[in-house]
Protein backbone atom coordinates (compact mmCIF):
# COMPACT_ATOMS: atom_id res chain seq x y z
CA UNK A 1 -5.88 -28.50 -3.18
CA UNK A 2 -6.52 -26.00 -6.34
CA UNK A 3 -4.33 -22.80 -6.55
CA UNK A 4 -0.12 -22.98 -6.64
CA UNK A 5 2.30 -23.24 -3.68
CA UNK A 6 6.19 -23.07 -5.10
CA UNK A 7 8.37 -20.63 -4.95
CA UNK A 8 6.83 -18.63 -7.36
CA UNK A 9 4.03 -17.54 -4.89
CA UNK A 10 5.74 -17.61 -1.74
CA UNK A 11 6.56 -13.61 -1.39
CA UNK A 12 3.15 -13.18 -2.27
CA UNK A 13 1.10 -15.48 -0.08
CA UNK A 14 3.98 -13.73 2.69
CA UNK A 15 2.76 -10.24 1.43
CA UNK A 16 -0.74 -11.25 2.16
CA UNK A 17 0.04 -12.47 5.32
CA UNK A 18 1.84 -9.71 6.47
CA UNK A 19 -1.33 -7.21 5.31
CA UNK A 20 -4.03 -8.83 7.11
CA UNK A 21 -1.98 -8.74 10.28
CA UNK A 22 -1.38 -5.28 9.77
CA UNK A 23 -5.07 -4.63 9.42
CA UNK A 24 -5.94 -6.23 12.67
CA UNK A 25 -2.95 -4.60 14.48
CA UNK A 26 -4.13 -1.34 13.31
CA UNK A 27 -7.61 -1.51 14.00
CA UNK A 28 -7.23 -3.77 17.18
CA UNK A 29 -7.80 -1.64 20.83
CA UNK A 30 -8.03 2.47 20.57
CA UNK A 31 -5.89 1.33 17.02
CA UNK A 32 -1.80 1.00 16.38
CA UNK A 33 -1.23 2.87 12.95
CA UNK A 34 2.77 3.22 13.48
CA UNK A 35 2.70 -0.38 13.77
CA UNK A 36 0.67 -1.32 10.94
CA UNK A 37 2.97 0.49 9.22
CA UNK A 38 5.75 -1.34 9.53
CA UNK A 39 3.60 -4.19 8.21
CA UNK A 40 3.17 -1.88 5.51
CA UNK A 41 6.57 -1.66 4.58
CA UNK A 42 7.35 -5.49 4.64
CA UNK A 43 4.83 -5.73 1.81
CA UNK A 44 6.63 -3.38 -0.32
CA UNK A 45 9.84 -5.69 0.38
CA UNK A 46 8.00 -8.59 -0.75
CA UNK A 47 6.73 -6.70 -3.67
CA UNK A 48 10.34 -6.22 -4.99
CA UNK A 49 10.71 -9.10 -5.74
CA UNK A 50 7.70 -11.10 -6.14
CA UNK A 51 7.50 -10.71 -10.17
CA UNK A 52 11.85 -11.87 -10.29
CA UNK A 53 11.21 -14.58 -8.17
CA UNK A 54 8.57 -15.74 -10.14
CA UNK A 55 10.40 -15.24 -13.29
CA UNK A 56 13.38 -17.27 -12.65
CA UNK A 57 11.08 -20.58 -12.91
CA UNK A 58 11.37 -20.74 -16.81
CA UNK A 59 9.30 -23.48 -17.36
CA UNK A 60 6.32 -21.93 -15.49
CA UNK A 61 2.70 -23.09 -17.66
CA UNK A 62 0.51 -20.28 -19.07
CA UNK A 63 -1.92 -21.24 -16.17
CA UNK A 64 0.71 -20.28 -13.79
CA UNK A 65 1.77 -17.28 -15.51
CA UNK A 66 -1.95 -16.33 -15.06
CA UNK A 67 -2.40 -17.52 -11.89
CA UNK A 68 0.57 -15.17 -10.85
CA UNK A 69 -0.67 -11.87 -12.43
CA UNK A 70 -3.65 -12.21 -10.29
CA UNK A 71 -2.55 -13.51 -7.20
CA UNK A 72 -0.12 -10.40 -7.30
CA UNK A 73 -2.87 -7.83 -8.11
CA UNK A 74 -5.57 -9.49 -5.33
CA UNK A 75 -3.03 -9.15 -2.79
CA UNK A 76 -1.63 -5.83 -3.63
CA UNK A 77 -5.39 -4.48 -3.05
CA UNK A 78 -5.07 -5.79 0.32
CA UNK A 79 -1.58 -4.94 1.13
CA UNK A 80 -1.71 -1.43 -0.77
CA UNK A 81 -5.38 -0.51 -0.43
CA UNK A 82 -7.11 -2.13 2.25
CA UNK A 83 -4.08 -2.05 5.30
CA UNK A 84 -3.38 1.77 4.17
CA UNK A 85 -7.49 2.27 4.59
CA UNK A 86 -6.89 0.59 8.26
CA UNK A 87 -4.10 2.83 9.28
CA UNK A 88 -5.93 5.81 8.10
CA UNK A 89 -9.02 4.53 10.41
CA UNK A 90 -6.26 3.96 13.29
CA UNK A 91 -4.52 7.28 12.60
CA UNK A 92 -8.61 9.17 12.96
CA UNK A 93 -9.32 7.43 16.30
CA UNK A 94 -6.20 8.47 17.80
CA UNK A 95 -5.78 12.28 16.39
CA UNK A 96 -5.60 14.90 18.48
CA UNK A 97 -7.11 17.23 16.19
CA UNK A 98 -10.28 15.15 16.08
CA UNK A 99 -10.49 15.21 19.96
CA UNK A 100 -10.09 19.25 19.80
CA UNK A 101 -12.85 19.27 16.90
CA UNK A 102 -15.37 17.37 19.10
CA UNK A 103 -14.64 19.49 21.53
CA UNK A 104 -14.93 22.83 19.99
CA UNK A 105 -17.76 21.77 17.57
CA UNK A 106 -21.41 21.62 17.97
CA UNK A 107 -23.27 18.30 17.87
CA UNK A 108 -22.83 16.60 14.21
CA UNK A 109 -20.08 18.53 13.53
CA UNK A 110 -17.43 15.98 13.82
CA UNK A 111 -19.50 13.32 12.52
CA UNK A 112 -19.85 15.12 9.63
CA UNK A 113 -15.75 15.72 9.06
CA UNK A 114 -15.03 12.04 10.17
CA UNK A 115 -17.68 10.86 7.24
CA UNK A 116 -15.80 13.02 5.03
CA UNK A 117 -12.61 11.67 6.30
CA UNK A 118 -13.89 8.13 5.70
CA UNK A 119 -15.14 8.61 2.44
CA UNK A 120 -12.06 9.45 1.33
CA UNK A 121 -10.57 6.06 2.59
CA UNK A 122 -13.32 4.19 0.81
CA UNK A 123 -12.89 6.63 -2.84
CA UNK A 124 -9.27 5.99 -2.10
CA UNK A 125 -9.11 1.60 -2.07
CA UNK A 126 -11.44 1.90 -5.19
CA UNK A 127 -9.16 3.78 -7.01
CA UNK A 128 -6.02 1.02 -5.82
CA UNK A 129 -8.80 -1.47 -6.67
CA UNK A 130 -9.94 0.05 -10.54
CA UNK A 131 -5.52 0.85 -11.12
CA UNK A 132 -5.11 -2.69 -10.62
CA UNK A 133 -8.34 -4.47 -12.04
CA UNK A 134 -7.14 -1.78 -15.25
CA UNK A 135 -3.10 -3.59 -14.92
CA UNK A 136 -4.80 -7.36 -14.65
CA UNK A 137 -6.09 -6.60 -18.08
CA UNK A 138 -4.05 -4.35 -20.24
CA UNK A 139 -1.34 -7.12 -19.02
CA UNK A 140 -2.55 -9.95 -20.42
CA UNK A 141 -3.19 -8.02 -23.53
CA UNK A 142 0.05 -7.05 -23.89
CA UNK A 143 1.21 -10.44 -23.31
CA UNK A 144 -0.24 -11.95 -26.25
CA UNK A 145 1.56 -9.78 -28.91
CA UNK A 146 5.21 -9.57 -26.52
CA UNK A 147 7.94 -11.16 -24.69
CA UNK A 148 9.20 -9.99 -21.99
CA UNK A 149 8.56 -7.56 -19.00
CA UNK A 150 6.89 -4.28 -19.42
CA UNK A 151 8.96 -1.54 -19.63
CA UNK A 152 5.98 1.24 -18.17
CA UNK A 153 3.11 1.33 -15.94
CA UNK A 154 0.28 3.85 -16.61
CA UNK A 155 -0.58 5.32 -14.42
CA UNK A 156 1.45 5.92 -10.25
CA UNK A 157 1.81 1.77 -9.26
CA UNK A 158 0.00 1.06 -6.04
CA UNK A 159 2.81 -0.42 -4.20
CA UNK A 160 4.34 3.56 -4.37
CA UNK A 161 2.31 3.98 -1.08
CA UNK A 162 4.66 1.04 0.60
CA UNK A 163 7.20 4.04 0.96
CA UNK A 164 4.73 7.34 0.87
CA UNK A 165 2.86 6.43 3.76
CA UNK A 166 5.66 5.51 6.18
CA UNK A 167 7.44 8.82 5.13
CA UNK A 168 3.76 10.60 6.01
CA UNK A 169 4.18 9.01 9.15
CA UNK A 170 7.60 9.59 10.50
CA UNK A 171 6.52 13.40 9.78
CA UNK A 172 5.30 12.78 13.17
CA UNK A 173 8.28 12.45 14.76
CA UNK A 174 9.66 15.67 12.99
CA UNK A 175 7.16 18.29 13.20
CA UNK A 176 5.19 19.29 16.40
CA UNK A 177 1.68 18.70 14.38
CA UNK A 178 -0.96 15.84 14.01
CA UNK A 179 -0.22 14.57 10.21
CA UNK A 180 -3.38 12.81 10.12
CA UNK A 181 -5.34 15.36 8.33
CA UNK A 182 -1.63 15.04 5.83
CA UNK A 183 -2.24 11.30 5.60
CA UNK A 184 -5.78 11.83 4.29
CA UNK A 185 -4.66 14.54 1.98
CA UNK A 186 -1.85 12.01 0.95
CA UNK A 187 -4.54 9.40 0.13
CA UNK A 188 -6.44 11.88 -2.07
CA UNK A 189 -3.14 12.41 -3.79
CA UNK A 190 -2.61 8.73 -4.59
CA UNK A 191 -5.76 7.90 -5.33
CA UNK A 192 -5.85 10.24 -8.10
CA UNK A 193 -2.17 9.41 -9.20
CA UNK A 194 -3.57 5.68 -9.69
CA UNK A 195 -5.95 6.43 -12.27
CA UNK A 196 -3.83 9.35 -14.25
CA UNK A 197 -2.82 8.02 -17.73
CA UNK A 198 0.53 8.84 -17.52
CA UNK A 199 3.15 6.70 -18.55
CA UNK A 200 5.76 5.98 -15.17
CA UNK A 201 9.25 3.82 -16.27
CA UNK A 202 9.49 0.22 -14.52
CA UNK A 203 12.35 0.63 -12.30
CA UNK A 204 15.47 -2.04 -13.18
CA UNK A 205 17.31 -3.51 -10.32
CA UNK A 206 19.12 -0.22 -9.17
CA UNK A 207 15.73 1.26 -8.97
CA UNK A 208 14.53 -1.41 -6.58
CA UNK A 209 17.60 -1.63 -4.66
CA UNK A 210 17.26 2.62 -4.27
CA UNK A 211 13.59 1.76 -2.86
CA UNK A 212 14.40 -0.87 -0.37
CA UNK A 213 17.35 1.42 0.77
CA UNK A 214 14.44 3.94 1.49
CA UNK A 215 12.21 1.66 2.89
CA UNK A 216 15.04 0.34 5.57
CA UNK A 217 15.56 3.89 6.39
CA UNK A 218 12.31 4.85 7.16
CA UNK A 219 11.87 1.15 9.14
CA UNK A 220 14.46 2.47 11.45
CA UNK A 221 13.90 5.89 11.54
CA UNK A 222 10.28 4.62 12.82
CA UNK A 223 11.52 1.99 15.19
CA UNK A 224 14.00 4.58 16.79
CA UNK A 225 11.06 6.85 17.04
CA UNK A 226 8.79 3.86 18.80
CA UNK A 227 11.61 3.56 21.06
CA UNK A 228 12.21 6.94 21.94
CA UNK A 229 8.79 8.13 22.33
């Protein structure tokens, strides 16, 4: 079989995995956002440490070195850009602000807000997509005059939205409000923070180990919220 199966690929074959199940979770029946999101999350764990994994093979060829930069970047636009589109679809179906609007609204009305809404999914995974395409290349660039990791990313990473989307979501269990209409104002956010040339500081190990303590809280905070509702 072409393509690589060691180690070096495992978290992100996993990450993939764990992306398209959250799509079809979220989209499945009247749609299950909150639990798509906890798909959501388990990508950004993988993502952690993905690119250290990988790393620790030293004797890894250029092909696989390749191989590895876009593995990573094909499934982050899945796991980052696609299952975040999903739960925004789930999160649309299910709000009861859009139920109030059709209801209030004359005819075309809604359809009118929910193609807005939707466009702003779709302008949102081609940002994720052009932010990472943009990485793919200025990374093998840089590759072939140094050593080493990169210190910065330009422009906000994608897998930021592994933790900013949850948070968006336990809002719900906070305030007495529909944050759907948040979530898509969140995506416009993101979208635009993908393609901004600013320069954002790789986070070392205490930085990732600060992130996953997020992420863990905001797993349970949601699964004590599932449980309570």
């Amino acid at each position: 079989m072409i393509g690589f199966y060691d180690y070096t690929v495992i978290l992100t074959y996993l990450s993939l995995l764990s992306a398209c199940t959250g799509i079809i979770v979220s989209l499945s029946g009247p749609g299950h956002p909150y639990i798509g999101t906890f798909f959501l999350l388990f990508c950004g764990l993988c993502d952690a440490f993905d690119g250290k994994v990988a790393r620790r093979k030293k004797d890894r060829t250029e092909l696989e070195k390749a191989f590895g930069i876009q593995i990573d970047s094909l499934s982050d636009l899945v796991a980052f850009g696609v299952l975040p589109v999903a739960i925004g679809v789930a999160m649309l179906r299910l709000s009861p602000v859009m139920e109030s609007l059709e209801e209030r609204m004359k005819a075309g009305g809604p359809l009118i807000v929910r193609f807005l809404l939707t466009a702003v999914l779709i302008l949102y995974a081609l940002a994720a997509l052009i932010r990472l395409a943009y990485f793919n290349v200025t990374e093998e660039e840089r590759q072939k005059v140094e050593k080493g990791v990169r210190k910065y990313y330009q422009g906000m990473p994608v897998t930021t939205v592994a933790l900013i989307f949850p948070f968006i979501q336990l809002l719900q269990y906070i305030i007495p409000t529909d944050v759907t209409m948040m979530y898509f104002a969140t995506a416009i956010i993101c979208g635009f923070a993908f393609l901004m040339p600013i320069h954002i500081r790789k986070p070392g190990l205490r930085g990732i180990l600060l992130m996953i303590a997020i992420g863990a809280v905001e797993f349970g905070l949601m699964l004590l919220g599932k449980l309570l509702k």
